[in-house]
Protein backbone atom coordinates (compact mmCIF):
# COMPACT_ATOMS: atom_id res chain seq x y z
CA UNK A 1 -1.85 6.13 29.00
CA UNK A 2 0.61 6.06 26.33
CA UNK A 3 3.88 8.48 26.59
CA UNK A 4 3.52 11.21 24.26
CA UNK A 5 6.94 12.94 25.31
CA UNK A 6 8.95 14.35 22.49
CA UNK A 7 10.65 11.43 22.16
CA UNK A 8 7.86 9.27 21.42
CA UNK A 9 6.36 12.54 19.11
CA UNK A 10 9.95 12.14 17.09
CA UNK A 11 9.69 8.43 16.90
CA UNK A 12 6.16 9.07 15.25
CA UNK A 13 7.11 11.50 13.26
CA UNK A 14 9.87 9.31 11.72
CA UNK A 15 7.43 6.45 10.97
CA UNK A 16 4.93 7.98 9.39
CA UNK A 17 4.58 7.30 5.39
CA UNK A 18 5.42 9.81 3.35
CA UNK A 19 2.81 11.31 0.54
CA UNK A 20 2.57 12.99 -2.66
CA UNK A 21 -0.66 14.64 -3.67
CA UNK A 22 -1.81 14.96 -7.20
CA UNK A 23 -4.26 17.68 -7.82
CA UNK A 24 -6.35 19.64 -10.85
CA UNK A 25 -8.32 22.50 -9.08
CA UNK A 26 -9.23 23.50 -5.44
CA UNK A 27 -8.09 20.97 -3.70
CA UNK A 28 -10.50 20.20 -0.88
CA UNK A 29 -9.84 16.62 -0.61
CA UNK A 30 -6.25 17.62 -0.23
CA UNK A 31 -6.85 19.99 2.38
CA UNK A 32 -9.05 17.02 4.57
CA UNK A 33 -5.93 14.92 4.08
CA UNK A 34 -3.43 17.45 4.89
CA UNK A 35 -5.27 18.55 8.27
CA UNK A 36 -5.49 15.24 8.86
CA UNK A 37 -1.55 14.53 8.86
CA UNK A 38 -1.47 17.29 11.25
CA UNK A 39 -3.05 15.33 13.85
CA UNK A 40 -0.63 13.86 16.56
CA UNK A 41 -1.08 10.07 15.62
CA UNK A 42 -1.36 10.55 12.07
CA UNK A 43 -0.04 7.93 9.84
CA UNK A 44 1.15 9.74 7.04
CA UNK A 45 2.94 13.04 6.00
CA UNK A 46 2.48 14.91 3.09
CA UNK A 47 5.58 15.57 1.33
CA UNK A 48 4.50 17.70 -2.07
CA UNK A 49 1.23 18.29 -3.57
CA UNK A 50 1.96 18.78 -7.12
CA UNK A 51 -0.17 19.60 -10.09
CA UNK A 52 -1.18 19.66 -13.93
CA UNK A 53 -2.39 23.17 -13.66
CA UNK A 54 -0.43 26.42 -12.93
CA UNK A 55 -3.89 27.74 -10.56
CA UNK A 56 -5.29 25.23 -9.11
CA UNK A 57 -6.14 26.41 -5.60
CA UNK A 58 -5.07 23.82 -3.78
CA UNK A 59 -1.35 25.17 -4.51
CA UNK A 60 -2.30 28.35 -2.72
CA UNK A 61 -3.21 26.36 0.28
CA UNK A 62 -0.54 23.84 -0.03
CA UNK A 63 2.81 26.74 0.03
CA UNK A 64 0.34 28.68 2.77
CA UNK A 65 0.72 25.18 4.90
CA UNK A 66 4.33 25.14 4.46
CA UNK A 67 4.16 21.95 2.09
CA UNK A 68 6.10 21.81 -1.55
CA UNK A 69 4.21 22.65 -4.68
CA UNK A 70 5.76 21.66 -8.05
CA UNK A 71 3.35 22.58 -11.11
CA UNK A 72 4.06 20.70 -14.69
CA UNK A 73 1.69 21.51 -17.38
CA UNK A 74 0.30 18.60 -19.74
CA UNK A 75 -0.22 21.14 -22.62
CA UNK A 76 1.98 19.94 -25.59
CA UNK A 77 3.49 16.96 -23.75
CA UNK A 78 3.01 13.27 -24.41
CA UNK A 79 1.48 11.75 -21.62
CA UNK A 80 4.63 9.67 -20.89
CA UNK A 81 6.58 12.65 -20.72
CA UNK A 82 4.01 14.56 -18.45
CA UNK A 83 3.84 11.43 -16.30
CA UNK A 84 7.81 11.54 -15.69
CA UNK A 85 8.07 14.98 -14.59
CA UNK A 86 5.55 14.35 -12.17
CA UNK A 87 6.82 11.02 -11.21
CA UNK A 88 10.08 12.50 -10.84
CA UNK A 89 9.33 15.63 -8.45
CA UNK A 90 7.48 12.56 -6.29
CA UNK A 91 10.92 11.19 -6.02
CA UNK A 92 12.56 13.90 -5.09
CA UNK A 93 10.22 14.40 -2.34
CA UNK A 94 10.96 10.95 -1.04
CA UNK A 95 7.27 10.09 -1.82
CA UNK A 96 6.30 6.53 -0.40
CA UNK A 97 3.12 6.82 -2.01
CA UNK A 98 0.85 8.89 -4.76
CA UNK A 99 -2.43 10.20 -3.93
CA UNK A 100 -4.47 11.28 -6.23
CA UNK A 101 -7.02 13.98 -5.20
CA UNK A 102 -9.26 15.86 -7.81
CA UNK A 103 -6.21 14.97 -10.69
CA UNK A 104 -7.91 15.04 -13.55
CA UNK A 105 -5.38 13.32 -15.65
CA UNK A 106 -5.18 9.39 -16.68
CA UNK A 107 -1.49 7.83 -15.39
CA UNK A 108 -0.29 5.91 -18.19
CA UNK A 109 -0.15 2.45 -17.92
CA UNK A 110 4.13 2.74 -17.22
CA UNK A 111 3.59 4.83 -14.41
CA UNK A 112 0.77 2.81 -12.39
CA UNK A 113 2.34 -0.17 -12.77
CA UNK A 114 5.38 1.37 -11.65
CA UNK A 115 4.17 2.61 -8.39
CA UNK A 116 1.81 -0.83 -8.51
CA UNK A 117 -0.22 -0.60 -5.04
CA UNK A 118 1.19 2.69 -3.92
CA UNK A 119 -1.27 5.09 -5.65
CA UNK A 120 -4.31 5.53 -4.04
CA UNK A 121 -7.08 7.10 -5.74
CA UNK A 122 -11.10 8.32 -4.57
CA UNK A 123 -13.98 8.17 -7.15
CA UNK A 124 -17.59 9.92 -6.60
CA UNK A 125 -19.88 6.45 -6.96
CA UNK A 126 -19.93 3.23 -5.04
CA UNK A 127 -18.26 1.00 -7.52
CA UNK A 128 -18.15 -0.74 -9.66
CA UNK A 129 -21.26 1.43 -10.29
CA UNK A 130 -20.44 4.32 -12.28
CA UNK A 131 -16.69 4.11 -13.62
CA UNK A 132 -15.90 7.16 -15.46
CA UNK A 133 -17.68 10.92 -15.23
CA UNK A 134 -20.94 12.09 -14.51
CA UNK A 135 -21.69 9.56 -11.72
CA UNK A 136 -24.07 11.83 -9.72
CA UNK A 137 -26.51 12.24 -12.41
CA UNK A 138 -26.05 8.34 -13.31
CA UNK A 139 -27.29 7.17 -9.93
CA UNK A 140 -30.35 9.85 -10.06
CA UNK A 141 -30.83 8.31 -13.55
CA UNK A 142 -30.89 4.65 -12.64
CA UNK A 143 -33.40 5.52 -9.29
CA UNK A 144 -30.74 4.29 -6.68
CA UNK A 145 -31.32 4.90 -3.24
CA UNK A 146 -27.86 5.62 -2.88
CA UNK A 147 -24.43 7.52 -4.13
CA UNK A 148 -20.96 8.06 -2.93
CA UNK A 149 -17.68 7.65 -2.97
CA UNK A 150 -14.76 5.12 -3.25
CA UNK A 151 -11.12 5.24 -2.61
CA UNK A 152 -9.22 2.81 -4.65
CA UNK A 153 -5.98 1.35 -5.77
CA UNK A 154 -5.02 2.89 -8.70
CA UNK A 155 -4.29 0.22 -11.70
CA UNK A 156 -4.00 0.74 -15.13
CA UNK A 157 -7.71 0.11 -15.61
CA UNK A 158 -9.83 2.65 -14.77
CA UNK A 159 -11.51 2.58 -11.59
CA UNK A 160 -10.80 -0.61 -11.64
CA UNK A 161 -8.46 -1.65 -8.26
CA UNK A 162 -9.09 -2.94 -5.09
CA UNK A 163 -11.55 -1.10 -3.21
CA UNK A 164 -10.62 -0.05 0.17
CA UNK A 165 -13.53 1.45 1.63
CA UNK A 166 -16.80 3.35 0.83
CA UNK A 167 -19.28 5.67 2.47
CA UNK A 168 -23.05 6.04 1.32
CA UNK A 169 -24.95 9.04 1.05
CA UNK A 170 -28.46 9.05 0.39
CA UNK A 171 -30.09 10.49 -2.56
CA UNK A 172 -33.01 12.37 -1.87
CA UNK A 173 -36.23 13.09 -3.88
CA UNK A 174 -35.58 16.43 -5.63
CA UNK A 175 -31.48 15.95 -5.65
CA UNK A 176 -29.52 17.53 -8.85
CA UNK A 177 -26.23 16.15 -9.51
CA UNK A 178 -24.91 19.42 -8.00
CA UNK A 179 -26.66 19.06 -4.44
CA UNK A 180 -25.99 15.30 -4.34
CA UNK A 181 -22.49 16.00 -5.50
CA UNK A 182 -21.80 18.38 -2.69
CA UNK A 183 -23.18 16.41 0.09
CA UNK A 184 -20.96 13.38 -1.10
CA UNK A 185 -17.96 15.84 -1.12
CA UNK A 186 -18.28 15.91 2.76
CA UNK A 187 -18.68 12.41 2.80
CA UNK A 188 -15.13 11.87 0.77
CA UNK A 189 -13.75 14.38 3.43
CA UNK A 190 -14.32 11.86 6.25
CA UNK A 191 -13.38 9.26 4.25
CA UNK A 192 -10.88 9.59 2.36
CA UNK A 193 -7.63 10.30 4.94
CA UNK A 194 -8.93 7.58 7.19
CA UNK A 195 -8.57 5.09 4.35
CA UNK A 196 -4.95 6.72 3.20
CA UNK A 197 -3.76 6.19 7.19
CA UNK A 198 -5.34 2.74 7.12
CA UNK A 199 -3.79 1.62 3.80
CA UNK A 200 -0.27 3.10 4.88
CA UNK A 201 -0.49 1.30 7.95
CA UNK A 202 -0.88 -1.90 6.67
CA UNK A 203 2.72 -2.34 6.12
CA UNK A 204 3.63 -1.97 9.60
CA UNK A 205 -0.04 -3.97 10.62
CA UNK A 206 1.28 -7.62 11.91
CA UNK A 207 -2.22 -8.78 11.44
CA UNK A 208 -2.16 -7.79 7.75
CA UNK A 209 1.16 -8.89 6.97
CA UNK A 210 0.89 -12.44 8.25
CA UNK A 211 -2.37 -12.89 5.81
CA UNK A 212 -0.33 -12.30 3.27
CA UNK A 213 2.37 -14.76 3.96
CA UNK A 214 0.13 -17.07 4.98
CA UNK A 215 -1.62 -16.93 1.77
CA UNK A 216 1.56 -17.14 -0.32
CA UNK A 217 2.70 -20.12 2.19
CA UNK A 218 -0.52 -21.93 1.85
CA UNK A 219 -0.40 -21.57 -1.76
CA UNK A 220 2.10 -23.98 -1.69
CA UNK A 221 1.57 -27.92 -2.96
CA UNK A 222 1.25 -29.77 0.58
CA UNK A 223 1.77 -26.95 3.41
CA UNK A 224 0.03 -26.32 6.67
CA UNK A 225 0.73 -24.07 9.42
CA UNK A 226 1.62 -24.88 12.76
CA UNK A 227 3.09 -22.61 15.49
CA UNK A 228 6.28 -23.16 16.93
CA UNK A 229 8.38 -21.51 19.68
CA UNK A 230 5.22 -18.87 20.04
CA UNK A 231 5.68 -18.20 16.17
CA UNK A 232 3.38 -18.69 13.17
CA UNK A 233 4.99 -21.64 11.13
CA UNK A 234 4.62 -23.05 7.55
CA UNK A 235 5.25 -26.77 7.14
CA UNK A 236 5.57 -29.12 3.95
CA UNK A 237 4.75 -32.44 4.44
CA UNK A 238 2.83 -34.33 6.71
CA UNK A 239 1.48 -33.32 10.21
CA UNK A 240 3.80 -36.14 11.84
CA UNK A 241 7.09 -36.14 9.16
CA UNK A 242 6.41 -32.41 7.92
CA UNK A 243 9.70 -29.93 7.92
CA UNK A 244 9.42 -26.54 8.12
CA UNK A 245 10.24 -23.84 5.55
CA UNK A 246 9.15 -20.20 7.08
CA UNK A 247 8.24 -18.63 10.09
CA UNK A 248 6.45 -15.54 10.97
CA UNK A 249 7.94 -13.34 13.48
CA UNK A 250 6.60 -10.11 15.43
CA UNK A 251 9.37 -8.64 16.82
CA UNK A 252 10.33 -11.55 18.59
CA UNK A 253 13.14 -11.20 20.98
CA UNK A 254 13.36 -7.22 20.37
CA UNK A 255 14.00 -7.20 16.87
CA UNK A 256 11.80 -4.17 15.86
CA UNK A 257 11.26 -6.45 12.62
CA UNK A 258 8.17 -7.92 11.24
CA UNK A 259 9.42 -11.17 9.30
CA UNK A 260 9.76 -13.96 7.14
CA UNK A 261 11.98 -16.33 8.55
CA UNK A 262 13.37 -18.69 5.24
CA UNK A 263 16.29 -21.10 4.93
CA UNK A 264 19.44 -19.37 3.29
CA UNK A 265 22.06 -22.31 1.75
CA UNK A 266 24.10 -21.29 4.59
CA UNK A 267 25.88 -19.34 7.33
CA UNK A 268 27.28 -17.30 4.14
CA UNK A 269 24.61 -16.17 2.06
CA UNK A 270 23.04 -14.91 5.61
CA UNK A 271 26.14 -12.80 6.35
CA UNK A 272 26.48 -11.58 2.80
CA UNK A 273 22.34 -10.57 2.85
CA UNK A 274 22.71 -8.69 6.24
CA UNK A 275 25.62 -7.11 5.73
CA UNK A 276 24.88 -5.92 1.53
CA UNK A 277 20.95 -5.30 2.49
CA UNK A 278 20.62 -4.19 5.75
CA UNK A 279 17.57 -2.39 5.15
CA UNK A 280 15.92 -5.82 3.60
CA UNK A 281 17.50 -8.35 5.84
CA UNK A 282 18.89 -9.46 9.41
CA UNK A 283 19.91 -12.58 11.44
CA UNK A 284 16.98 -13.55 13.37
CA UNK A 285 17.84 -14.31 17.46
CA UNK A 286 17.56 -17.94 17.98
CA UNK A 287 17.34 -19.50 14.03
CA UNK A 288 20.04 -17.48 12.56
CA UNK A 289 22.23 -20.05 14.06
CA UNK A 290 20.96 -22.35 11.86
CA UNK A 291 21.15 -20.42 8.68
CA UNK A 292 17.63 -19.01 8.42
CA UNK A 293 17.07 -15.61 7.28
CA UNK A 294 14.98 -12.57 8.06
CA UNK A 295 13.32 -10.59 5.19
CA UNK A 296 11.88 -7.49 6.27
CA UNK A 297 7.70 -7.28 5.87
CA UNK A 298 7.55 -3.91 7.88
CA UNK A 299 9.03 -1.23 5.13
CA UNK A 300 7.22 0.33 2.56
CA UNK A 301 8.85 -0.72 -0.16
CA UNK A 302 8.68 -4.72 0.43
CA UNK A 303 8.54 -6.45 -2.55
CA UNK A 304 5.80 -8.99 -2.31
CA UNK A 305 6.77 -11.10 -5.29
CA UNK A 306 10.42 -11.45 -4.27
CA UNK A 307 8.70 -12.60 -0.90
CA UNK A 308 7.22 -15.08 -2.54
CA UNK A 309 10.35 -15.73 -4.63
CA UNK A 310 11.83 -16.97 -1.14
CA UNK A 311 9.07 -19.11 0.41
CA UNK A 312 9.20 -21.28 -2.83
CA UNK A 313 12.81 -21.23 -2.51
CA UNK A 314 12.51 -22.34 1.15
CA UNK A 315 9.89 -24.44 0.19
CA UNK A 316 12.18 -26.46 -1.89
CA UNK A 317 14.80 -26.83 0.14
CA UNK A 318 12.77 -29.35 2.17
CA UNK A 319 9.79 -30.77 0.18
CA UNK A 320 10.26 -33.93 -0.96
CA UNK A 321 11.22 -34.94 -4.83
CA UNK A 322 8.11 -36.24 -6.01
CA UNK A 323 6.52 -32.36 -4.90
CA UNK A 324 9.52 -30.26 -5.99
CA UNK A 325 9.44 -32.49 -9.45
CA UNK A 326 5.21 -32.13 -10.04
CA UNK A 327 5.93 -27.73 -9.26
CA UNK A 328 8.31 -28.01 -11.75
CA UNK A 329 6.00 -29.70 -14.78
CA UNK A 330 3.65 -26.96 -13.71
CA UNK A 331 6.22 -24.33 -14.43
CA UNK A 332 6.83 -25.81 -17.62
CA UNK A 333 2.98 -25.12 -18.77
């Protein structure tokens, strides 16, 4: 059995993602998710539950927990302007991520694609049926067997991200959109700060984070993996002649890190990474002798296009001409 000493409780405690929850009204999707944090393996913290409307009751709840409130009215604000005093008391919190519970406000455009796959959202339908209001009575209307609820990605088009995970609820014979709506309002209870600690997790998830690179790696004219020295490897080339270009590493030789591994031009770009980005970069045990780099995977604020930024750059470094010369005509189109 896992230690669960104080130590071990702190070193939870530290790692767990940090939350801001947007509300409108009563807030009982917030209050799911915030007993939920309480739990002793929880993934995630809330750090403010904030809100467009000076009485919702999920406030009440939320300063009776202990948690911060802040309250910013959209009456006779633009909706950028709402969305930056919101934004900006998220900050201030230290917010990792946005969750929006019962906010019945659309984010502008700026703001999702600011916090782009850090604002998670639920809906009452199983999309993509039902986008929008009134899904209860929808489903009754169309004769489905079925309702429920969502919990999405937030992107600027609504209801429209990645859909993390569902749960059904039958619709039965006689069901109004109010009894159907309050049986799938225990349903989003269950299901929605499961899917918040799952989708937090996945930056710390090795499993998750290799798919990724491997993806962006394999995306690449002429790669294939192969594993060497017990780690994940991208080659380009060739299985006999091919070079390699990244490596994945799980906290191989008791780094703590979850990694790329890419070829820096040399010993002094590494040193100059480490030491000006700590919190982004280290010298890996074993090939930071030879000039290769770590960039972090396991933080929450990894930025997956500069990650891919440095596989192509790696890439490069030691595919031949004729591959480097037909990426760049691509570019050029």
């Amino acid at each position: 059995m896992a230690d669960a000493g104080p130590d071990n409780v702190a070193q939870t405690a530290r790692n767990r993602a940090k939350i801001a929850v947007f509300i409108s009204g009563g807030g009982t999707n917030m209050a799911a998710i915030l007993y939920a944090s309480r739990l002793a393996d929880a993934a995630y913290e809330i750090v403010l539950v904030a809100s467009n409307m000076a009485d919702a009751g999920g406030l009440e709840l939320a300063q009776l927990e202990g948690i911060a409130t802040f309250v910013h009215s959209h009456k006779g604000h633009s909706r950028a302007n709402h969305d930056a005093a919101m934004e900006a008391a998220a900050k201030e919190a230290g917010a990792d991520y946005l969750v929006l519970a019962g906010y019945m406000r659309i984010l502008s455009d700026e703001f999702a694609q600011r916090w782009q796959g850090r604002i998670l959202n639920i809906h009452p339908s199983l999309l993509p049926k039902y986008k929008g209001l009134n899904t209860f009575a929808r489903a009754i209307e169309a004769g489905d067997s079925h309702a429920g609820a969502s919990v999405h990605v937030v992107t600027p088009d609504l209801d429209a991200g990645e859909v993390l995970a569902q749960a059904r609820v039958a619709i039965a014979r006689d069901d109004t959109a109010e009894t159907l709506g309050a049986r799938v309002k225990l349903a989003e209870h269950q299901l929605y700060p499961r899917s918040i600690a799952d989708y937090v997790s996945r930056g710390s998830d090795p499993g998750h984070l290799f798919a990724r690179v491997r993806e962006l790696a394999l995306a690449l004219p002429e790669t294939h993996e192969r594993t060497s020295h017990g780690s994940p490897g991208f080659r380009v080339g060739s299985e006999k002649t091919g070079k390699y270009f990244a490596y994945f590493s799980d906290r191989h030789h008791g780094s703590g890190h979850i990694a790329l591994l890419v070829k820096t031009s040399g010993m002094d770009e590494l040193l100059n990474l480490v030491e000006s980005q700590p919190d982004t970069y280290y010298k890996p045990a074993f090939y930071g002798a030879s000039g290769w780099v770590g960039v972090i995977l396991n933080r929450p604020d990894a930025d997956w296009d500069h990650i891919a930024e440095w596989l192509e750059r790696s890439w490069r470094s030691v595919a031949p001409a004729r591959l480097t010369k037909l990426i760049d005509a691509a570019d050029m189109f």
